[in-house]
N, C-alpha and C. Protein backbone atom coordinates (compact mmCIF):
# COMPACT_ATOMS: atom_id res chain seq x y z
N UNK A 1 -2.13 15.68 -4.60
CA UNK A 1 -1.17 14.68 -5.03
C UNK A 1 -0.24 14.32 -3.88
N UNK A 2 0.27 15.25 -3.06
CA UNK A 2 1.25 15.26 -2.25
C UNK A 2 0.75 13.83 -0.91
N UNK A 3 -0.19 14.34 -0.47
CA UNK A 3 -1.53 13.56 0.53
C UNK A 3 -1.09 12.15 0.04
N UNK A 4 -1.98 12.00 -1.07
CA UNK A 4 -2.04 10.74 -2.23
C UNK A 4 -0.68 9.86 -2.13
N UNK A 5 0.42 10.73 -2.49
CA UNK A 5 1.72 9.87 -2.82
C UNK A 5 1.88 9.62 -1.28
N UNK A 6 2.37 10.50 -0.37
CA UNK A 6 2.63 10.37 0.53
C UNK A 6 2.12 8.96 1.47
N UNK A 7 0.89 9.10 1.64
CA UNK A 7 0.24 7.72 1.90
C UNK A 7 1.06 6.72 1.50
N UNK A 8 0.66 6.51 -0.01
CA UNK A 8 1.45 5.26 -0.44
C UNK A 8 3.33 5.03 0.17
N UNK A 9 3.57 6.36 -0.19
CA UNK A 9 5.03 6.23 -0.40
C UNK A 9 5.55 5.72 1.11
N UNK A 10 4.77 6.12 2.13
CA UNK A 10 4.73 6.24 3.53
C UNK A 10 4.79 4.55 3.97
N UNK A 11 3.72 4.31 3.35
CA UNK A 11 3.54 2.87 3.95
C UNK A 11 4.77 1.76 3.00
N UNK A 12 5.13 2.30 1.93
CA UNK A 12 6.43 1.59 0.97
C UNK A 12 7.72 1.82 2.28
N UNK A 13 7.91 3.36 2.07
CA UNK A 13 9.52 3.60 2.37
C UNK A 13 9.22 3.02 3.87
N UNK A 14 8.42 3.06 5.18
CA UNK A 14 8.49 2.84 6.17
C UNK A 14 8.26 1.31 6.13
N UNK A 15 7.82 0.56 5.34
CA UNK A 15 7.99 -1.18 5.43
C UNK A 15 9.14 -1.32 4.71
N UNK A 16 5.48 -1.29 2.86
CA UNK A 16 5.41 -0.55 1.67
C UNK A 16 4.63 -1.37 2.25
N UNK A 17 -12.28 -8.93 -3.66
CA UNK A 17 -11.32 -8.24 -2.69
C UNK A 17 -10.13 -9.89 -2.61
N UNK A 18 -9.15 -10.25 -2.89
CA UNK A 18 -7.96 -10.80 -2.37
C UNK A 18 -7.49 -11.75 -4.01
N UNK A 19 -6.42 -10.86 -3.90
CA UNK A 19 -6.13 -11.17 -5.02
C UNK A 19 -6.45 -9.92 -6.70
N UNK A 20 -6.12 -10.06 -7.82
CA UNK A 20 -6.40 -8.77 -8.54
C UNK A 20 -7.63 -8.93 -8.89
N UNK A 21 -8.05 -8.06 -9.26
CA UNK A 21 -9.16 -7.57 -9.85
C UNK A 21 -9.82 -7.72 -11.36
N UNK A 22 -11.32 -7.93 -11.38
CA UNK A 22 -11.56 -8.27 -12.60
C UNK A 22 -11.19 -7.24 -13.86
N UNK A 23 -10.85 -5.74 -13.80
CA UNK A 23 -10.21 -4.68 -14.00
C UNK A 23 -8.98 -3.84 -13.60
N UNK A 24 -8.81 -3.08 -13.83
CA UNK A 24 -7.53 -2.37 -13.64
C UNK A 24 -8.44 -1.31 -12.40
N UNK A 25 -9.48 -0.37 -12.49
CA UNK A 25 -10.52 0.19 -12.17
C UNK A 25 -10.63 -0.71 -10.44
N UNK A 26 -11.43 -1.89 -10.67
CA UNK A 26 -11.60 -2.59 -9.69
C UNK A 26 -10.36 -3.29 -8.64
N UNK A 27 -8.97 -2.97 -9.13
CA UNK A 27 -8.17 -3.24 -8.50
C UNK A 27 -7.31 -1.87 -7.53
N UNK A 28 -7.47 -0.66 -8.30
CA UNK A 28 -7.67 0.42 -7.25
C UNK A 28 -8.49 0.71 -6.26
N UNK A 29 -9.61 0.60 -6.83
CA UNK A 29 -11.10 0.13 -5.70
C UNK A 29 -10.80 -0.26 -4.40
N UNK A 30 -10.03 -1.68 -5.11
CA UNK A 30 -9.44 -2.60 -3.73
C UNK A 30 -8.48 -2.04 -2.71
N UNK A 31 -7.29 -1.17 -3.65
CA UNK A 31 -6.46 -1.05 -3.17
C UNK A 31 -7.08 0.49 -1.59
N UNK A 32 -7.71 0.75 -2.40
CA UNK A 32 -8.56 2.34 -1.75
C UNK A 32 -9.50 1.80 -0.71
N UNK A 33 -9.81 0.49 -1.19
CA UNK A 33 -10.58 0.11 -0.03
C UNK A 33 -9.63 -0.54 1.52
N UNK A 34 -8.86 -0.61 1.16
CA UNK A 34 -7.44 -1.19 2.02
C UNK A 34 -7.13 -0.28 2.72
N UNK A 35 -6.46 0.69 2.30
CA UNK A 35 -5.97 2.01 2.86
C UNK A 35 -7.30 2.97 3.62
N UNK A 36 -8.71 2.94 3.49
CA UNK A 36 -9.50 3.43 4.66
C UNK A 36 -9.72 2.21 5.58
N UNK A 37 -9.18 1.12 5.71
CA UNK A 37 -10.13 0.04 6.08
C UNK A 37 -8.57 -0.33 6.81
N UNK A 38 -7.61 0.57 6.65
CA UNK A 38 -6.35 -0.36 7.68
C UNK A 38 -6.15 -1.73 7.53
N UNK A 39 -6.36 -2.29 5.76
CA UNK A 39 -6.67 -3.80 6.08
C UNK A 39 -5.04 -4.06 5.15
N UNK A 40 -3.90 -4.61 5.58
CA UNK A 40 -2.76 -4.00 4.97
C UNK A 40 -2.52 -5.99 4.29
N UNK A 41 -3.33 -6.61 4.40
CA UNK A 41 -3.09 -8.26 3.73
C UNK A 41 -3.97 -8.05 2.30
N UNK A 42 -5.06 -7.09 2.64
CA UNK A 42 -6.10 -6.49 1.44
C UNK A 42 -4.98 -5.85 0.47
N UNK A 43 -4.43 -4.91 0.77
CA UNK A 43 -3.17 -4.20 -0.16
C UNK A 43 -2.35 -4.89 -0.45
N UNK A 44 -1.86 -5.61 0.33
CA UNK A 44 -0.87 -6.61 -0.16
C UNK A 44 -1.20 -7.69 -0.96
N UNK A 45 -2.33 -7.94 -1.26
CA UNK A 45 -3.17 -8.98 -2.38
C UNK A 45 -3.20 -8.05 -3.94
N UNK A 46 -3.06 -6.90 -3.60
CA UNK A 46 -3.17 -6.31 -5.08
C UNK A 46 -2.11 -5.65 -5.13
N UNK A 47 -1.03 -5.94 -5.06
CA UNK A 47 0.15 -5.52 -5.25
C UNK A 47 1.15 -6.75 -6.17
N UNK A 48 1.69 -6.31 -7.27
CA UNK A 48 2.49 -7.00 -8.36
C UNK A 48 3.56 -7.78 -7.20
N UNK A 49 3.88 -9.15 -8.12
CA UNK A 49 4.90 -9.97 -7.60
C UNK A 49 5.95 -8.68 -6.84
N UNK A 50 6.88 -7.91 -7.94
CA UNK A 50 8.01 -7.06 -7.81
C UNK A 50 7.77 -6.17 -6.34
N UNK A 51 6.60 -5.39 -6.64
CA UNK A 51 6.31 -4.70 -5.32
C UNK A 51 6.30 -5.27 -4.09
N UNK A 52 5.75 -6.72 -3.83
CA UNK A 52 5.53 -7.56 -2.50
C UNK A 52 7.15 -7.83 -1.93
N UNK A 53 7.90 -8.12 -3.34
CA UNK A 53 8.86 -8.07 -3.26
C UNK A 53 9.72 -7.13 -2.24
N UNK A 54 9.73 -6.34 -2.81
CA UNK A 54 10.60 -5.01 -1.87
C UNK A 54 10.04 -4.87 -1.03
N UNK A 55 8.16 -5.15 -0.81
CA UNK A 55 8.28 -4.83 0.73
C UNK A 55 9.00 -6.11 1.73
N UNK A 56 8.81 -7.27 1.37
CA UNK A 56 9.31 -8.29 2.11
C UNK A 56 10.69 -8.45 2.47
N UNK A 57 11.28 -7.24 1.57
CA UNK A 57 12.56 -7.22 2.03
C UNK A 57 12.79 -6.02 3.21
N UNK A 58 12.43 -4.81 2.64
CA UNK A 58 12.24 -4.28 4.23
C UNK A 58 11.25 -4.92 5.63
N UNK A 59 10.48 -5.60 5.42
CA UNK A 59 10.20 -6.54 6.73
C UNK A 59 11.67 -7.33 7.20
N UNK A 60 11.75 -7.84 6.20
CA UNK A 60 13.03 -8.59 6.75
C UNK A 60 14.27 -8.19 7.33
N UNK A 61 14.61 -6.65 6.70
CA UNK A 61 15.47 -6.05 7.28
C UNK A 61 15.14 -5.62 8.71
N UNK A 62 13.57 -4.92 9.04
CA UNK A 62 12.94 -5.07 10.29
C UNK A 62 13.31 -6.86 11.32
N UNK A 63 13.15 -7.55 10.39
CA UNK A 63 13.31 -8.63 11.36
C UNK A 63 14.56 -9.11 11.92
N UNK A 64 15.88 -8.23 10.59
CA UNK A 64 17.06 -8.17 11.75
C UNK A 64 17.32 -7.85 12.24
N UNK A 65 16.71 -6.90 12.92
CA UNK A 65 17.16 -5.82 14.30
C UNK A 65 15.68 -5.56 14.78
N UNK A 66 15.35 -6.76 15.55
CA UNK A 66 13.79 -6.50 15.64
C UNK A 66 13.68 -5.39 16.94
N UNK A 67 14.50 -5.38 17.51
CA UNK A 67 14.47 -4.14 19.41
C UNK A 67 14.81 -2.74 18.58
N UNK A 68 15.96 -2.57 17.38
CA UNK A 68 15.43 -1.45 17.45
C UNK A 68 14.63 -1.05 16.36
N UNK A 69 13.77 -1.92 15.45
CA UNK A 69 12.76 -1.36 14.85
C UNK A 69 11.43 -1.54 15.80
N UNK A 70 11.41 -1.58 16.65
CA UNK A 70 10.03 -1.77 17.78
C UNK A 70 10.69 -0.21 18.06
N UNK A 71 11.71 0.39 18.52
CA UNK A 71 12.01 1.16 19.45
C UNK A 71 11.40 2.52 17.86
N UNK A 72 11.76 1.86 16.77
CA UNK A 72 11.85 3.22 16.04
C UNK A 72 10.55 3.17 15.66
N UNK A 73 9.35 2.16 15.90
CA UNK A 73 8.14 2.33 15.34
C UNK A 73 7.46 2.96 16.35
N UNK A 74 8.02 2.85 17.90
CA UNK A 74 7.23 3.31 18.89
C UNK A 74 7.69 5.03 18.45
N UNK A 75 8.58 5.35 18.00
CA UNK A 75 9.09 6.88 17.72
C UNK A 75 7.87 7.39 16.84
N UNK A 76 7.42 6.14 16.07
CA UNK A 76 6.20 6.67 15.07
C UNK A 76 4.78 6.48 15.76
N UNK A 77 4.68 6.07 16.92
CA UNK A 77 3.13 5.77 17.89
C UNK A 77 2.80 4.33 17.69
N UNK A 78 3.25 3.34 16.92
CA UNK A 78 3.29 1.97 16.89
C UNK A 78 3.49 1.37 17.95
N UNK A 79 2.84 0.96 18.78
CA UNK A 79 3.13 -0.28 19.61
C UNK A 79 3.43 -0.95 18.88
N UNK A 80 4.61 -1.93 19.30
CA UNK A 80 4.40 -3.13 18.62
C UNK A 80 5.97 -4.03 19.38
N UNK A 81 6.25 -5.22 19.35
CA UNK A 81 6.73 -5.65 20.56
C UNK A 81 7.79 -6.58 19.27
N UNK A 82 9.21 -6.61 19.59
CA UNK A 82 10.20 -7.19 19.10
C UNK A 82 10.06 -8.80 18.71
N UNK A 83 9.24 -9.21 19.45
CA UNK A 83 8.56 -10.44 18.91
C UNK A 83 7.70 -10.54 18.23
N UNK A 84 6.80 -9.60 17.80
CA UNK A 84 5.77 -9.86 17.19
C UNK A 84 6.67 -8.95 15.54
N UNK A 85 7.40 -8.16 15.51
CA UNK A 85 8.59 -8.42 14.51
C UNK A 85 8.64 -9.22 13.67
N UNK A 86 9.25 -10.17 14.61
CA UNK A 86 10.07 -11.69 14.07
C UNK A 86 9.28 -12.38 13.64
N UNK A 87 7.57 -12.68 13.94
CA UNK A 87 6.70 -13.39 12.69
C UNK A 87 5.80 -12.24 11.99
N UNK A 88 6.31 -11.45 12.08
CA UNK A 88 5.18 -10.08 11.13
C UNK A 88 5.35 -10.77 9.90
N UNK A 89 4.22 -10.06 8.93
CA UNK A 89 4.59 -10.34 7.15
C UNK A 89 4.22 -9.33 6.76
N UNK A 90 4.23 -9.14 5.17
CA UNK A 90 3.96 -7.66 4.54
C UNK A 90 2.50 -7.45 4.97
N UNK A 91 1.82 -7.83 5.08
CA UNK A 91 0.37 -7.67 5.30
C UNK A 91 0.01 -7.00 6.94
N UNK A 92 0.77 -7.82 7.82
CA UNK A 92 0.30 -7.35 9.23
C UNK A 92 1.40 -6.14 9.53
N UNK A 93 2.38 -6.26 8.78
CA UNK A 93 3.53 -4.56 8.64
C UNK A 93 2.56 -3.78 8.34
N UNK A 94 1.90 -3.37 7.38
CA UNK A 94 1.27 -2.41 7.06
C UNK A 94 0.10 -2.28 7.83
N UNK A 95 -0.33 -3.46 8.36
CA UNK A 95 -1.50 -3.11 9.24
C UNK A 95 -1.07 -1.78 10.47
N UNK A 96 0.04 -2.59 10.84
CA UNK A 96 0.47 -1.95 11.97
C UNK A 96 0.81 -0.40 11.81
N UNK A 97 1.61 -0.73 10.29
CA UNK A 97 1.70 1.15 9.78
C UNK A 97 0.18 1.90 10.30
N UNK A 98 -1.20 1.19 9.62
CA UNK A 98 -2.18 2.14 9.69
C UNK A 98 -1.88 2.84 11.21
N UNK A 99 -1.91 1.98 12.07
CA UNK A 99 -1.72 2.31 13.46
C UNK A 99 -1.47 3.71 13.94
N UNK A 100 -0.35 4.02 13.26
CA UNK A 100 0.38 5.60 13.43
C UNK A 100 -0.40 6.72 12.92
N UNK A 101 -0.29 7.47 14.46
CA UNK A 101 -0.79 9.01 14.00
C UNK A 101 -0.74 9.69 13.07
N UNK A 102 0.93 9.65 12.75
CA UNK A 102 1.50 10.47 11.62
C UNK A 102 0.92 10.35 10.18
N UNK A 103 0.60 8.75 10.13
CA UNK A 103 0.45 8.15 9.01
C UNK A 103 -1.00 8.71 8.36
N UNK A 104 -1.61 8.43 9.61
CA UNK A 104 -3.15 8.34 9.86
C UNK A 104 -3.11 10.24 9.17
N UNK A 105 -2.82 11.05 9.70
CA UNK A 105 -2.82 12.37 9.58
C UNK A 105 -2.88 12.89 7.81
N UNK A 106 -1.72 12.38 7.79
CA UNK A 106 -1.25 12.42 6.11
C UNK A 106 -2.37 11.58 5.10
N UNK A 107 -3.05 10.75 6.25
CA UNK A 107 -3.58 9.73 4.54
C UNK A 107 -4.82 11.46 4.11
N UNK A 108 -5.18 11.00 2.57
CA UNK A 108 -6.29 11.55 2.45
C UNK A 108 -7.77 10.73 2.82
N UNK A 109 -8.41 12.20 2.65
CA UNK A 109 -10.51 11.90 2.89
C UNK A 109 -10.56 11.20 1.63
N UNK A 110 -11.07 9.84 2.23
CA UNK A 110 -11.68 9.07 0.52
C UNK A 110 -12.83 8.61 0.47
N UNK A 111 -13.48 9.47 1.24
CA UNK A 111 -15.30 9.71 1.16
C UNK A 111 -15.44 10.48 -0.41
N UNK A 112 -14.35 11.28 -0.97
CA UNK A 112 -14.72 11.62 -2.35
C UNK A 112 -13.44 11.38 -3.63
N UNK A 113 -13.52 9.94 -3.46
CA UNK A 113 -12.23 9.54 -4.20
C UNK A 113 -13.19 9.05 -5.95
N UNK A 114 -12.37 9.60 -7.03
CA UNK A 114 -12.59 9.35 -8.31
C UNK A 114 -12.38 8.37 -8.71
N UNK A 115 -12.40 7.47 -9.08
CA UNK A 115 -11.51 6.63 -10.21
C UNK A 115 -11.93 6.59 -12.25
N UNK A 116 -10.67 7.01 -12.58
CA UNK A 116 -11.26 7.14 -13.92
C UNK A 116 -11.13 6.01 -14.35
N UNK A 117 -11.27 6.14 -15.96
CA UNK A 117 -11.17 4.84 -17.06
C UNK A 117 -9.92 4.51 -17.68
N UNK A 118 -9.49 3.46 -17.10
CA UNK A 118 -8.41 2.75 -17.56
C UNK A 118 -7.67 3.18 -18.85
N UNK A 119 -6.91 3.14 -19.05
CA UNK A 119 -6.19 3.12 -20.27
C UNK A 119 -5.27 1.97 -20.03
N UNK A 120 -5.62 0.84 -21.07
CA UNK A 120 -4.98 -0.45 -21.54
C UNK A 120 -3.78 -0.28 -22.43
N UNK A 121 -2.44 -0.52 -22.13
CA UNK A 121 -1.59 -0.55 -23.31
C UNK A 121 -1.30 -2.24 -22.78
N UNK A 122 -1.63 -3.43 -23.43
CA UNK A 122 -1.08 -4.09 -23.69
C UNK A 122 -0.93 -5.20 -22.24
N UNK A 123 0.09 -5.26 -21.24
CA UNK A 123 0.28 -5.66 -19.90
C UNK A 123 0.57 -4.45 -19.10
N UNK A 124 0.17 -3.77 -19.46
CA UNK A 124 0.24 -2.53 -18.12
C UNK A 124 -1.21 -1.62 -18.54
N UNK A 125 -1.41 -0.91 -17.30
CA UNK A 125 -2.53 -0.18 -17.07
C UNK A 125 -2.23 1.09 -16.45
N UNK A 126 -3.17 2.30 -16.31
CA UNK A 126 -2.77 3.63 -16.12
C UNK A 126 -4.48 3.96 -15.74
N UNK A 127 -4.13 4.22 -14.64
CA UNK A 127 -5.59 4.82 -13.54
C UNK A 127 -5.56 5.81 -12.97
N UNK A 128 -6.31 7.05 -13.68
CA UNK A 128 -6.55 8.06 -13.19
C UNK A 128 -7.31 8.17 -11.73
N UNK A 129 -6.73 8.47 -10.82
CA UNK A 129 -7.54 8.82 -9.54
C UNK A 129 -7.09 10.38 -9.02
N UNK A 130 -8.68 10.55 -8.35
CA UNK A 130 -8.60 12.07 -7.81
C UNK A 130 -9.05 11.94 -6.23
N UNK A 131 -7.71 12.38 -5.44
CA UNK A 131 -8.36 12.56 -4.25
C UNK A 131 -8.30 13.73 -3.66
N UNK A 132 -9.19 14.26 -2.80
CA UNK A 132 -9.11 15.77 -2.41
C UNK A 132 -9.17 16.93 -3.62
N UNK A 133 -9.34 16.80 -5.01
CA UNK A 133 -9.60 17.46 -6.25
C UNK A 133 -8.16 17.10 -6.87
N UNK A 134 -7.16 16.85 -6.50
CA UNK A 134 -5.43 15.89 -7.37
C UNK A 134 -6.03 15.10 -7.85
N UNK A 135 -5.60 14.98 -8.78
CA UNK A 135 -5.97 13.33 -10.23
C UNK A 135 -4.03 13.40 -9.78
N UNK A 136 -3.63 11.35 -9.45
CA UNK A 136 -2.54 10.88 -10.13
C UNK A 136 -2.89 10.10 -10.78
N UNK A 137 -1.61 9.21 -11.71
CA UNK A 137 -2.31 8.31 -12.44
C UNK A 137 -1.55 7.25 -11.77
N UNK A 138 -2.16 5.76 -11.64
CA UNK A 138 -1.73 4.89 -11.50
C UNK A 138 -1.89 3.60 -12.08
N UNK A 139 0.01 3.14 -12.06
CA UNK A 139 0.02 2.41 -12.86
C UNK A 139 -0.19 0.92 -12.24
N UNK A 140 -0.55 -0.32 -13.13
CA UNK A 140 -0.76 -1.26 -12.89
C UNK A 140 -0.64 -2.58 -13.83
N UNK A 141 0.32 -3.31 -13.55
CA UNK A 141 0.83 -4.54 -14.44
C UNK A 141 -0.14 -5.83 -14.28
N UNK A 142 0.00 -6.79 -15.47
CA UNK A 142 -0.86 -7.51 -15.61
C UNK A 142 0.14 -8.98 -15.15
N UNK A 143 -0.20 -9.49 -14.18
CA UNK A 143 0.56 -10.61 -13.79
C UNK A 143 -0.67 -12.01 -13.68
N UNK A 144 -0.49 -12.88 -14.31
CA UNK A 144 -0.75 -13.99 -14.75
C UNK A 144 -2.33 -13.60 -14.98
N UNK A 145 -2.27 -13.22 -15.18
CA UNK A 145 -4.04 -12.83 -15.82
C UNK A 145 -5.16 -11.63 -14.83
N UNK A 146 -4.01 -11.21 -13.98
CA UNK A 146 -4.72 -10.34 -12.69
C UNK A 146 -4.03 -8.80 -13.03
N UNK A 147 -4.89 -7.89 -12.92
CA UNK A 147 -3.85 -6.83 -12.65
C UNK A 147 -3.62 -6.60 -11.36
N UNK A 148 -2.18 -5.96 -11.23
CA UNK A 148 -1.83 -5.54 -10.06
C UNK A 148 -1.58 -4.56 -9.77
N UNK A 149 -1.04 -3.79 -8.68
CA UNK A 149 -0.49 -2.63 -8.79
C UNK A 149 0.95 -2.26 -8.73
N UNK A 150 1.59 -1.56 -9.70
CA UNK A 150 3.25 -2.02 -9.91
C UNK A 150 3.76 -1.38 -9.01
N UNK A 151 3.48 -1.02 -8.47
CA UNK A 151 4.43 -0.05 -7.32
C UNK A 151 4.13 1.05 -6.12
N UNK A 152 3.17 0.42 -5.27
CA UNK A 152 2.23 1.47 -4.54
C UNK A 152 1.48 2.57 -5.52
N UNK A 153 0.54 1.75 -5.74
CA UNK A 153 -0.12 2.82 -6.72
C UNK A 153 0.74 3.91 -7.48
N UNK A 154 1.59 3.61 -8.35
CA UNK A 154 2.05 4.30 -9.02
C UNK A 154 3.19 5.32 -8.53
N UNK A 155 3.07 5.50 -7.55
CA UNK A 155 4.06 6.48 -6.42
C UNK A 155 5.38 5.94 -6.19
C-alpha cells in the first residue's frame, strides 16, 4: 500500500487511452498504464475535473517562482530549466516528475498489478487494486458520462 499511495501521492503533493474510460476497471488500466509508461498527459486525461484542478494550481504556484522550483526539482534529479516552467502544464509536470530517481525508486513493479471488479454506487466507483500483494481501493467519480479518477487514485 505504502509503494502504491506513495507513487500517487508523490506525483499529487510534488505538482499531482485519453480521456475516461468505457469502465471504472478500464480507467485504472489507463491510469496504470500512465504511471509505467511516464506518460503524465495519459494520467492527466483520467483524472476528475476537481483533481486536474489542484494539480494546475500547484503548476501554477511552480510558475511563480519558476528559478527556484527548477533549483528544487534539480534537488529531486529533474532537469528542467525555469523556462520551460513558465509553459509546463499538468501533463508535461508529471512527465517530468517520472524523470526523478526518487520517484522512479518508490513507484511499484506493475508487471503483476490486479485490478478487481468495480463496485458501482450510483456516480462514484471503488476499484480494488493489488500491487506487490497490497489491494487499495480506488475511488472514481463519474463526470459527464466518463469515469474519472477523484483524487490520484484514491490516495
Amino acid at each position: 500500500m505504502k509503494k502504491l499511495a506513495l507513487a500517487f501521492a508523490a506525483i499529487f503533493v510534488l505538482a499531482m487511452a485519453c480521456g475516461g474510460g468505457v469502465t471504472p476497471e478500464a480507467v485504472v488500466q489507463k491510469a496504470i498504464d500512465a504511471l509505467e509508461n511516464g506518460d503524465g498527459s495519459a494520467l492527466v486525461s483520467v483524472l476528475s475535473a476537481e483533481a486536474v484542478e489542484e494539480l494546475n494550481g500547484q503548476v501554477e504556484e511552480m510558475k511563480a517562482a519558476p528559478e527556484e522550483s527548477a533549483a528544487f526539482m534539480a534537488m529531486m534529479g529533474i532537469e528542467i530549466t525555469a523556462e520551460e516552467i513558465e509553459s509546463m502544464d499538468a501533463g508535461s509536470f508529471i512527465s517530468k516528475m517520472f524523470q526523478s530517481e526518487m520517484l522512479a525508486e518508490e513507484l511499484p513493479d506493475f508487471t503483476n498489478v490486479q485490478i478487481g471488479e468495480a463496485v458501482i454506487d450510483g456516480e462514484t466507483a471503488t476499484v480494488p487494486v493489488t500491487v506487490d500483494g497490497e489491494t487499495n481501493d480506488v475511488e472514481l467519480v463519474l463526470e459527464d458520462g466518463q469515469w474519472k479518477l477523484g483524487d490520484m487514485m484514491g490516495m
